[in-house]
C-alpha atoms as a PDB file:
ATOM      1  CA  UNK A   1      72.487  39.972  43.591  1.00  0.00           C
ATOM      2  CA  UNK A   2      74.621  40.436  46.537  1.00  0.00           C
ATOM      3  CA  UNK A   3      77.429  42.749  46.121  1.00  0.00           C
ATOM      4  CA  UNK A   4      80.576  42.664  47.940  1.00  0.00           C
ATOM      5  CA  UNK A   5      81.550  45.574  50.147  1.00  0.00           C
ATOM      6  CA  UNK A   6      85.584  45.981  50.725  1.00  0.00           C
ATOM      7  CA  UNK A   7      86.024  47.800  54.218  1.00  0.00           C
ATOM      8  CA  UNK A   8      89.141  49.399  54.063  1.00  0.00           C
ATOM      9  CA  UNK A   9      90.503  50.347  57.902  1.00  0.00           C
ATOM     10  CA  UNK A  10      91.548  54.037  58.399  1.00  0.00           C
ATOM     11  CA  UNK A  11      96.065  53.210  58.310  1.00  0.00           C
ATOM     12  CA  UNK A  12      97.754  55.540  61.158  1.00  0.00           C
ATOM     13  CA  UNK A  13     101.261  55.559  60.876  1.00  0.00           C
ATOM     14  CA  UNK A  14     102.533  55.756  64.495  1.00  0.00           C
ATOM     15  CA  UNK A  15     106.174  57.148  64.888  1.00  0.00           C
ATOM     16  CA  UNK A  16     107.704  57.067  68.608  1.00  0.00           C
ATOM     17  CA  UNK A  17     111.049  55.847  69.691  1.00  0.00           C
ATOM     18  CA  UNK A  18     109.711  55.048  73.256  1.00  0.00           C
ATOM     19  CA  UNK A  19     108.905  51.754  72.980  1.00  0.00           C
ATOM     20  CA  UNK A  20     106.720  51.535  75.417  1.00  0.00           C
ATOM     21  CA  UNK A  21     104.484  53.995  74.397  1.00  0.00           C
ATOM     22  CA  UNK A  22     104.833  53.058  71.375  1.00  0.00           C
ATOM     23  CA  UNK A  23     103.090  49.879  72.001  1.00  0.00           C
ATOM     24  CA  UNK A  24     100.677  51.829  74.362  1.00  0.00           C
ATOM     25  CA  UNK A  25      99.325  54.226  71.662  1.00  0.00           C
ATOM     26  CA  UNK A  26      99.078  51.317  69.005  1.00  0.00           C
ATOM     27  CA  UNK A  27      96.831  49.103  71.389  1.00  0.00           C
ATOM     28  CA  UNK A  28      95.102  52.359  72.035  1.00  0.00           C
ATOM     29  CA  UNK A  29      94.648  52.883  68.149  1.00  0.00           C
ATOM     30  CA  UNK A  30      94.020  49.306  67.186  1.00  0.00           C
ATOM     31  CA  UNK A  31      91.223  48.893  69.815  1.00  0.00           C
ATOM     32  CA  UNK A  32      89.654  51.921  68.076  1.00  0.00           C
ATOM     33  CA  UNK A  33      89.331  50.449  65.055  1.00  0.00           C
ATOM     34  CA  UNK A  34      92.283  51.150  63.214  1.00  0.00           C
ATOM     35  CA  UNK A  35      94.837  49.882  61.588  1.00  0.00           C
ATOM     36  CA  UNK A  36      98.668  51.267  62.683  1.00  0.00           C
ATOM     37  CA  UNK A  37     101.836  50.417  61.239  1.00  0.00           C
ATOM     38  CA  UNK A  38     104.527  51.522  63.306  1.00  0.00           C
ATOM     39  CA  UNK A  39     107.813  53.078  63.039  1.00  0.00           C
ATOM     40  CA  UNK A  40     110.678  54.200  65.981  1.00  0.00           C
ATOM     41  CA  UNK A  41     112.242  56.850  64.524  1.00  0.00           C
ATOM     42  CA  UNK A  42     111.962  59.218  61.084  1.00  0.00           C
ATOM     43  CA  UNK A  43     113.362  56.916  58.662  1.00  0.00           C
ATOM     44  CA  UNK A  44     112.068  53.910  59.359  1.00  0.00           C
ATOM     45  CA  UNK A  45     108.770  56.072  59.376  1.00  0.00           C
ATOM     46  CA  UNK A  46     109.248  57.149  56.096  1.00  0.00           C
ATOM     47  CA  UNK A  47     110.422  53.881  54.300  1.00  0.00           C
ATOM     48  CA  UNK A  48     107.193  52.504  55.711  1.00  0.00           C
ATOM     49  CA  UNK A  49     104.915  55.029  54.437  1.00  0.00           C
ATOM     50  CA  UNK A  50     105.997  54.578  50.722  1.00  0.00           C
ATOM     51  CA  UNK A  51     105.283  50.600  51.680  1.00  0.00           C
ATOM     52  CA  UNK A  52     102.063  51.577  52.976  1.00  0.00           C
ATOM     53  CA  UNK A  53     100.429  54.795  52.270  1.00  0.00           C
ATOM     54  CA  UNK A  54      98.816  55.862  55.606  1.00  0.00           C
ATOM     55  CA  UNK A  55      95.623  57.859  55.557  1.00  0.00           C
ATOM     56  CA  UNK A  56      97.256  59.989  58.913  1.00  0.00           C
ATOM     57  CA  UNK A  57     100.548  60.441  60.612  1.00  0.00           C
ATOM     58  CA  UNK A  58     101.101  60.662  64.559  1.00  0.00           C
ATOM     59  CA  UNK A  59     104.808  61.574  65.209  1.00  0.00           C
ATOM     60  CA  UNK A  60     106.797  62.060  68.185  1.00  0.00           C
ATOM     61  CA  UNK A  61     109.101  65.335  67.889  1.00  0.00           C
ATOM     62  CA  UNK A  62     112.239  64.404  69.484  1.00  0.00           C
ATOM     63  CA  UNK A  63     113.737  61.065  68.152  1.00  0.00           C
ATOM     64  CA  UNK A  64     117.217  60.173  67.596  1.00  0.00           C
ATOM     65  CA  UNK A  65     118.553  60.541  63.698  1.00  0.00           C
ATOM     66  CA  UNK A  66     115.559  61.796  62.090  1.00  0.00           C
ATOM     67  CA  UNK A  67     113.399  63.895  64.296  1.00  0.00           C
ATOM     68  CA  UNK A  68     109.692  64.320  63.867  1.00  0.00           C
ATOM     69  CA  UNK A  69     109.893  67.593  62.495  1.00  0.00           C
ATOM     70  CA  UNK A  70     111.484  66.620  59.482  1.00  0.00           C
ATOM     71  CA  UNK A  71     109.142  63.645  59.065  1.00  0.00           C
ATOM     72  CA  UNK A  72     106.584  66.234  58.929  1.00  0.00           C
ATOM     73  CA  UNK A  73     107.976  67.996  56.836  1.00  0.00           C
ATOM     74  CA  UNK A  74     108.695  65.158  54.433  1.00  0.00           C
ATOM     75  CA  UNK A  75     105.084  63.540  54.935  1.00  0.00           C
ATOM     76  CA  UNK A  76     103.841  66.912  53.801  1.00  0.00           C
ATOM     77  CA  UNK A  77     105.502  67.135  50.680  1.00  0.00           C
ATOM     78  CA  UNK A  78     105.457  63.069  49.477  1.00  0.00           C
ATOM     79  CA  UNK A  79     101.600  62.716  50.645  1.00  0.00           C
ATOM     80  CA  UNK A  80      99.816  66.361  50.372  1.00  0.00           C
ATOM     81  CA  UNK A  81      97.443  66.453  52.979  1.00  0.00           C
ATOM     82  CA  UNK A  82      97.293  64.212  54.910  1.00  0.00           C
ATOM     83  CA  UNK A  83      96.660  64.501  58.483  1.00  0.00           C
ATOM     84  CA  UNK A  84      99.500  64.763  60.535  1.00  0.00           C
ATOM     85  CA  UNK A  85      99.369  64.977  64.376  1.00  0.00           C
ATOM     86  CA  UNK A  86     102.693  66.337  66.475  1.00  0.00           C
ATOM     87  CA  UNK A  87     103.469  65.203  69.851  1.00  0.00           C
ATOM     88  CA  UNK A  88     105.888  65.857  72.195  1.00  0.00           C
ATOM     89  CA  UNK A  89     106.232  66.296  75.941  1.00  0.00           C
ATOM     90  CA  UNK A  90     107.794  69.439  75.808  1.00  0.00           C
ATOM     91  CA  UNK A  91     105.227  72.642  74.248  1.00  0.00           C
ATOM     92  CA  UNK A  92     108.428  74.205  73.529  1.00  0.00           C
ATOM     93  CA  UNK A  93     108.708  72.198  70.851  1.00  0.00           C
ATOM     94  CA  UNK A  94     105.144  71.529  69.638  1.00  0.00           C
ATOM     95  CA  UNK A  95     104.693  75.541  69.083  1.00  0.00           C
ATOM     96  CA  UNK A  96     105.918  75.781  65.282  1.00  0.00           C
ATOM     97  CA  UNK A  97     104.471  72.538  64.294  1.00  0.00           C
ATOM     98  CA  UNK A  98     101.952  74.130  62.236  1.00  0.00           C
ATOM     99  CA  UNK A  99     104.065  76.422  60.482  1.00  0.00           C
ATOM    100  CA  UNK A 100     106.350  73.297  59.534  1.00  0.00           C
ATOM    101  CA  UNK A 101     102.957  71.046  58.867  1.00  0.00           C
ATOM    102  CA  UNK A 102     101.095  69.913  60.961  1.00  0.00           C
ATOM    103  CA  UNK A 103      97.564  69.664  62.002  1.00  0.00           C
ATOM    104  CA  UNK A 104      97.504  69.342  65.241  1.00  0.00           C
ATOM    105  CA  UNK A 105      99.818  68.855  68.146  1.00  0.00           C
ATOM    106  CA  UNK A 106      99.290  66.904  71.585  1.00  0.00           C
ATOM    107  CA  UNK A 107     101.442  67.886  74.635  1.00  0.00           C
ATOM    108  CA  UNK A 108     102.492  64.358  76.303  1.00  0.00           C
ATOM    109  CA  UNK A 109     100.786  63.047  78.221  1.00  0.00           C
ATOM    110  CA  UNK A 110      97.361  62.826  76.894  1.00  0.00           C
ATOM    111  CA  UNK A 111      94.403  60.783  77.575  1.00  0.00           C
ATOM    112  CA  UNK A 112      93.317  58.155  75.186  1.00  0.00           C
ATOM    113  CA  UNK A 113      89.717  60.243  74.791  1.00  0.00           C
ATOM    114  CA  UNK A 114      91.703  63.528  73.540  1.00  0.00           C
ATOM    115  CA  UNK A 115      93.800  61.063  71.301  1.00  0.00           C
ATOM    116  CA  UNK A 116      90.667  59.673  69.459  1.00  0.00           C
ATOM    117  CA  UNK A 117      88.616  62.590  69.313  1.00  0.00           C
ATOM    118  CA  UNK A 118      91.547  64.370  67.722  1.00  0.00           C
ATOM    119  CA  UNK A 119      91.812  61.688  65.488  1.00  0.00           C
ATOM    120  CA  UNK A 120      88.383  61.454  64.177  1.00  0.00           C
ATOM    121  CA  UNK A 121      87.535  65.521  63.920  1.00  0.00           C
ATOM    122  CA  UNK A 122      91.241  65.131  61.580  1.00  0.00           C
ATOM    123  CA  UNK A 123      89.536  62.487  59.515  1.00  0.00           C
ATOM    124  CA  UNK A 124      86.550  64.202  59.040  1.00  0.00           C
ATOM    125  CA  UNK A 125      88.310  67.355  57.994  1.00  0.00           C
ATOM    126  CA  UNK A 126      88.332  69.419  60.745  1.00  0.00           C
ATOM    127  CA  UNK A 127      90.873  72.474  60.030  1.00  0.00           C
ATOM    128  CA  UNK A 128      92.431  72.517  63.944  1.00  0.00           C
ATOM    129  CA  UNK A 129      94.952  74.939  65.198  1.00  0.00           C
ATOM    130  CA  UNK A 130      97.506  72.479  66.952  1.00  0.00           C
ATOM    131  CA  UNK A 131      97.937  73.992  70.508  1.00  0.00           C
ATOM    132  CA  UNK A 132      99.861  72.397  72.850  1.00  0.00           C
ATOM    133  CA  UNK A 133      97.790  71.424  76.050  1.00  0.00           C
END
């Protein structure tokens, strides 16, 4: 009997106004192996994690309307615990991140290796203390 095995992708919801990068971090993401939806600001974020559920969050602080921080905080309350990275390219603004919910926090910019690892140790349950780089 052969039994069918459903491989679900791990879903990153990617929130950065900067389009560019935007599109930078979800080819980075995608060519790991998983799947991104992406949003460009904290409601648009938000509407599309109740469409999709994603197993992680990776949000830019500083966005116009609806900044990051109050994504995280949002995330945290809808969705429990799921990871949620914080990045910004100012540390100034990356240091209370954990208070407010996160689990991490990347200083911009980063290399695609610190990205990833991040990533995975989140997914595999790693408890890290987000400091800024």
């Amino acid at each position: 009997m052969v039994r069918a095995v459903r491989f679900t992708m791990t879903c990153v919801l990617l929130i950065e106004d900067d389009e560019d990068l935007r599109f930078a971090l979800a080819g980075v993401l995608t060519s790991a192996g998983y799947e991104v939806c992406e949003a460009e600001d904290g409601a648009a974020a938000l509407r599309e994690a109740e469409r999709r559920r994603p197993d992680m969050v990776v949000t830019d602080i500083v966005m116009d309307g609806m900044e990051g921080i109050a994504v995280i905080m949002a995330a945290r309350e809808k969705f429990g615990d799921i990871p949620i990275v914080a990045m910004s390219g100012n540390s100034r603004y990356l240091e209370n991140c954990e208070k407010l919910g996160a689990d991490a926090a990347l200083l911009k910019p980063f290399s695609r290796e610190t990205l990833l690892n991040l990533l995975r140790a989140l997914l595999k349950g790693d408890k890290l203390t987000p400091q800024p780089s």
